[in-house]
C-alpha atoms as a PDB file:
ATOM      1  CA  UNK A   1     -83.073  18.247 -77.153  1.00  0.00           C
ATOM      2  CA  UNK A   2     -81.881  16.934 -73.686  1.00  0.00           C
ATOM      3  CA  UNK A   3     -79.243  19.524 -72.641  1.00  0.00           C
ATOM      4  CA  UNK A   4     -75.767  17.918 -70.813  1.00  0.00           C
ATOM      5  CA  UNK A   5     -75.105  17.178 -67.331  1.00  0.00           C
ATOM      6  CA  UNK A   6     -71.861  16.003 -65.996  1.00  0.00           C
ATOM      7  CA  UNK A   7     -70.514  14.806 -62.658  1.00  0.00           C
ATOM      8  CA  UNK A   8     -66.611  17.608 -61.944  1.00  0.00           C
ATOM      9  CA  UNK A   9     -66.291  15.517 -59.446  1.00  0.00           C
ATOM     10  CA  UNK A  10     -66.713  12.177 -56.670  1.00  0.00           C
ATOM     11  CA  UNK A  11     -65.190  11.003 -53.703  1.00  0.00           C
ATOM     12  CA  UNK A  12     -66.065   8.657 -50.752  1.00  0.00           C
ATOM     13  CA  UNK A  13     -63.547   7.705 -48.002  1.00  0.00           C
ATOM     14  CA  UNK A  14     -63.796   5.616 -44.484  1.00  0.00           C
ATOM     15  CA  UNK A  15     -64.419   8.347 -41.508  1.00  0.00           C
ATOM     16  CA  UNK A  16     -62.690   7.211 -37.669  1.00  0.00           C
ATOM     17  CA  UNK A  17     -65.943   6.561 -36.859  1.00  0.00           C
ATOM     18  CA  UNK A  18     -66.427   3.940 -39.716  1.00  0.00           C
ATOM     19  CA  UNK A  19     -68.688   5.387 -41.456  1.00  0.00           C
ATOM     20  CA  UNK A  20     -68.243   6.383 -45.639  1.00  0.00           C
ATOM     21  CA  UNK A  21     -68.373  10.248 -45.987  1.00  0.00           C
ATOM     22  CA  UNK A  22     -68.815  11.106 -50.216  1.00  0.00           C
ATOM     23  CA  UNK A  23     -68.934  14.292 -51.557  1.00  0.00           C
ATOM     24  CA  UNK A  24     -69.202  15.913 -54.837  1.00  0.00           C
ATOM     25  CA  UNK A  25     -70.208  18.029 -57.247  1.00  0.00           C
ATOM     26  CA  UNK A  26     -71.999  18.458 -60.429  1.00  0.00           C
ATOM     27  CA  UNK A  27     -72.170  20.658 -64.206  1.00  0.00           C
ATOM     28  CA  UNK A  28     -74.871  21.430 -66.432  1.00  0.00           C
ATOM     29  CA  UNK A  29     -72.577  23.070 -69.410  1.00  0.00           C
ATOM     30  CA  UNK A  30     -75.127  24.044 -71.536  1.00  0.00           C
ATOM     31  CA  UNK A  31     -76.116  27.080 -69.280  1.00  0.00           C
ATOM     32  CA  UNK A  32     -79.274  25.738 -68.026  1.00  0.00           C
ATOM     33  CA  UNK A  33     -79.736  23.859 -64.140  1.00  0.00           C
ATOM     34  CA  UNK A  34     -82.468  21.875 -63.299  1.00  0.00           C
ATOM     35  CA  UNK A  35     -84.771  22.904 -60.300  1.00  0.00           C
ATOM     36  CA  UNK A  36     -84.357  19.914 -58.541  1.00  0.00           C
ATOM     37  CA  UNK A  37     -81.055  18.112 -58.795  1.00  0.00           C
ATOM     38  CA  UNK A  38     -81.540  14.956 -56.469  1.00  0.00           C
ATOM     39  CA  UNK A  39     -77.758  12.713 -56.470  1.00  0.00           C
ATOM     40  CA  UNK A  40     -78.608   8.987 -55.735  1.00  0.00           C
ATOM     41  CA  UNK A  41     -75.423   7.360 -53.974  1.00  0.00           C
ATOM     42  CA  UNK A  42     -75.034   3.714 -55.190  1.00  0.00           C
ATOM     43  CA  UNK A  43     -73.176   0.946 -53.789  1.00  0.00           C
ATOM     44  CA  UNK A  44     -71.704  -2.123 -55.277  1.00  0.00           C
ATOM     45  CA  UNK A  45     -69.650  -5.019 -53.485  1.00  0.00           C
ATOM     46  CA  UNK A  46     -68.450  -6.417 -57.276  1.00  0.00           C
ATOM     47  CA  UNK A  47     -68.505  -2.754 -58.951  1.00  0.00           C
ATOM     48  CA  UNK A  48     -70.906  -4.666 -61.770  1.00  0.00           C
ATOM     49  CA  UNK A  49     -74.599  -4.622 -59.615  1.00  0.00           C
ATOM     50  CA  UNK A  50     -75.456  -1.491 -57.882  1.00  0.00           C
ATOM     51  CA  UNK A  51     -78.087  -0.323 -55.219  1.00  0.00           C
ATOM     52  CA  UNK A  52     -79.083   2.750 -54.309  1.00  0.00           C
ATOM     53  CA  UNK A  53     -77.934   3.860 -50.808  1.00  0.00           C
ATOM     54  CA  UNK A  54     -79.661   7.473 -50.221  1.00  0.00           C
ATOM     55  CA  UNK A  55     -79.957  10.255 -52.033  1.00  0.00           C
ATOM     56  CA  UNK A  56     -78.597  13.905 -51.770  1.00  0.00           C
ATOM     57  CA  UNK A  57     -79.926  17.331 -53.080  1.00  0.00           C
ATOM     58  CA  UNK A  58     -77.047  19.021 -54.532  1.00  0.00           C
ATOM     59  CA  UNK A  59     -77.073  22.476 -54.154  1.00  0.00           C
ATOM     60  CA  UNK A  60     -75.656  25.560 -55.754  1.00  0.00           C
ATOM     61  CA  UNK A  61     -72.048  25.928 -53.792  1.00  0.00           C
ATOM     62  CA  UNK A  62     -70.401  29.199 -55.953  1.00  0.00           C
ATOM     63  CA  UNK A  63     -68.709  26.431 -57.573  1.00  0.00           C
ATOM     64  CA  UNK A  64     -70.935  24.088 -58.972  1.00  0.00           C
ATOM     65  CA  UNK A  65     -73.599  21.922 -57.833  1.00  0.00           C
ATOM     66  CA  UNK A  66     -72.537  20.390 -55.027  1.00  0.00           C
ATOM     67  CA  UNK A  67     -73.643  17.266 -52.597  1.00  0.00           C
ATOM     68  CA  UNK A  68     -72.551  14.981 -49.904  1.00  0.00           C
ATOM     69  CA  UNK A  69     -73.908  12.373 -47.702  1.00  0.00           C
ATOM     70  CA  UNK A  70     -72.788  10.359 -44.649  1.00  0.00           C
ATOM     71  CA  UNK A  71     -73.680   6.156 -44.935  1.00  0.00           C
ATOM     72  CA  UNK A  72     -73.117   5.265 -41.271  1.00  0.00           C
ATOM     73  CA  UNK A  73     -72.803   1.385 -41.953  1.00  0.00           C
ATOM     74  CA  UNK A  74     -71.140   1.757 -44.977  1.00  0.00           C
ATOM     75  CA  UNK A  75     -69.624  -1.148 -46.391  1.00  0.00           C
ATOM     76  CA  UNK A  76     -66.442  -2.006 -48.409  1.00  0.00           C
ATOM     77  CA  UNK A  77     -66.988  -2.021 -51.798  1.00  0.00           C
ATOM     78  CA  UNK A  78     -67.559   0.263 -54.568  1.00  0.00           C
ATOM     79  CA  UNK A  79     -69.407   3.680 -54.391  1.00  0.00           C
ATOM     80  CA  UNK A  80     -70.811   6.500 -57.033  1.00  0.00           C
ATOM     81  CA  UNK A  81     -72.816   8.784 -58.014  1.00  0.00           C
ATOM     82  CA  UNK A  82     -75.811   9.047 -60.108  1.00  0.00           C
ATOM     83  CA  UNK A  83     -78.301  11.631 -61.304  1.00  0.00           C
ATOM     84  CA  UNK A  84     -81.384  10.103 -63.123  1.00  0.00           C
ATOM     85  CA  UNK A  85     -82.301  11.854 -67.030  1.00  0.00           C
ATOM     86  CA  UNK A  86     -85.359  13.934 -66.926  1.00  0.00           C
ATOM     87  CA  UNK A  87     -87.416  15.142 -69.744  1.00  0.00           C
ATOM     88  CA  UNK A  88     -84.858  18.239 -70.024  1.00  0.00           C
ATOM     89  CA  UNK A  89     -81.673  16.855 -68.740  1.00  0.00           C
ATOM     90  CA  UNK A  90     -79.445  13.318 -69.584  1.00  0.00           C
ATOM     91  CA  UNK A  91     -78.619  11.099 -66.514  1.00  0.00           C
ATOM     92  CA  UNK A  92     -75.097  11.122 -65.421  1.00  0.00           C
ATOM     93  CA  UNK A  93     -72.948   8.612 -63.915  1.00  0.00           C
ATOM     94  CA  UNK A  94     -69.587   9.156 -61.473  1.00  0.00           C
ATOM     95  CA  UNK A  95     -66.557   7.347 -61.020  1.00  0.00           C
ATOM     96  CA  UNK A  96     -66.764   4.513 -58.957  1.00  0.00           C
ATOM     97  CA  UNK A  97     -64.432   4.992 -55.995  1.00  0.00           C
ATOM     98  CA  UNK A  98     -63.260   1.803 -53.813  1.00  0.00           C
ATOM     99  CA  UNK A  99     -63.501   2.128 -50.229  1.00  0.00           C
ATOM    100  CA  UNK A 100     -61.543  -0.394 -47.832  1.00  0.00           C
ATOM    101  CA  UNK A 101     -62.094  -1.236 -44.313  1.00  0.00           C
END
């Protein structure tokens, strides 16, 4: 049985420097938390095709699992989160936020 994993929450915003700070966090409801929780950020320019970007450890915050990254020639376009299935866990997917110029 694959226990449940959920994104609580996703966001990615321009920084004055021009760069796209996102941030988040994740659940794994059914009491159990994977040992390695690696968060691939994705980018799309349609929101249909995405690419990977880099990917972020999240990390045990007191409030969840949470993870954030900095893409320094970030783009506008589309952005989320994903976290890949395992053998114990199903994948999850974010929202996809829109980031302007």
């Amino acid at each position: 049985m694959l226990r449940a994993s959920a994104f609580t929450s996703f966001s990615a915003a321009r920084t004055e420097d021009g760069a796209v700070h996102v941030e988040g966090a994740m659940d794994f409801p059914d009491g159990w938390t994977p040992a390695d929780i690696p968060v691939h950020v994705q980018y799309s320019r349609d929101g249909k095709r995405w690419t990977d970007l880099v990917t972020a450890q999240a990390d045990w915050s007191g409030e969840g699992h949470a993870f954030s990254a900095d893409i320094a020639d970030g783009r506008r376009g589309y952005y989320r989160a994903r976290f890949d299935g395992t053998e114990s866990f199903r994948g999850a997917t974010s929202e996809a936020v829109r980031v302007g110029r």
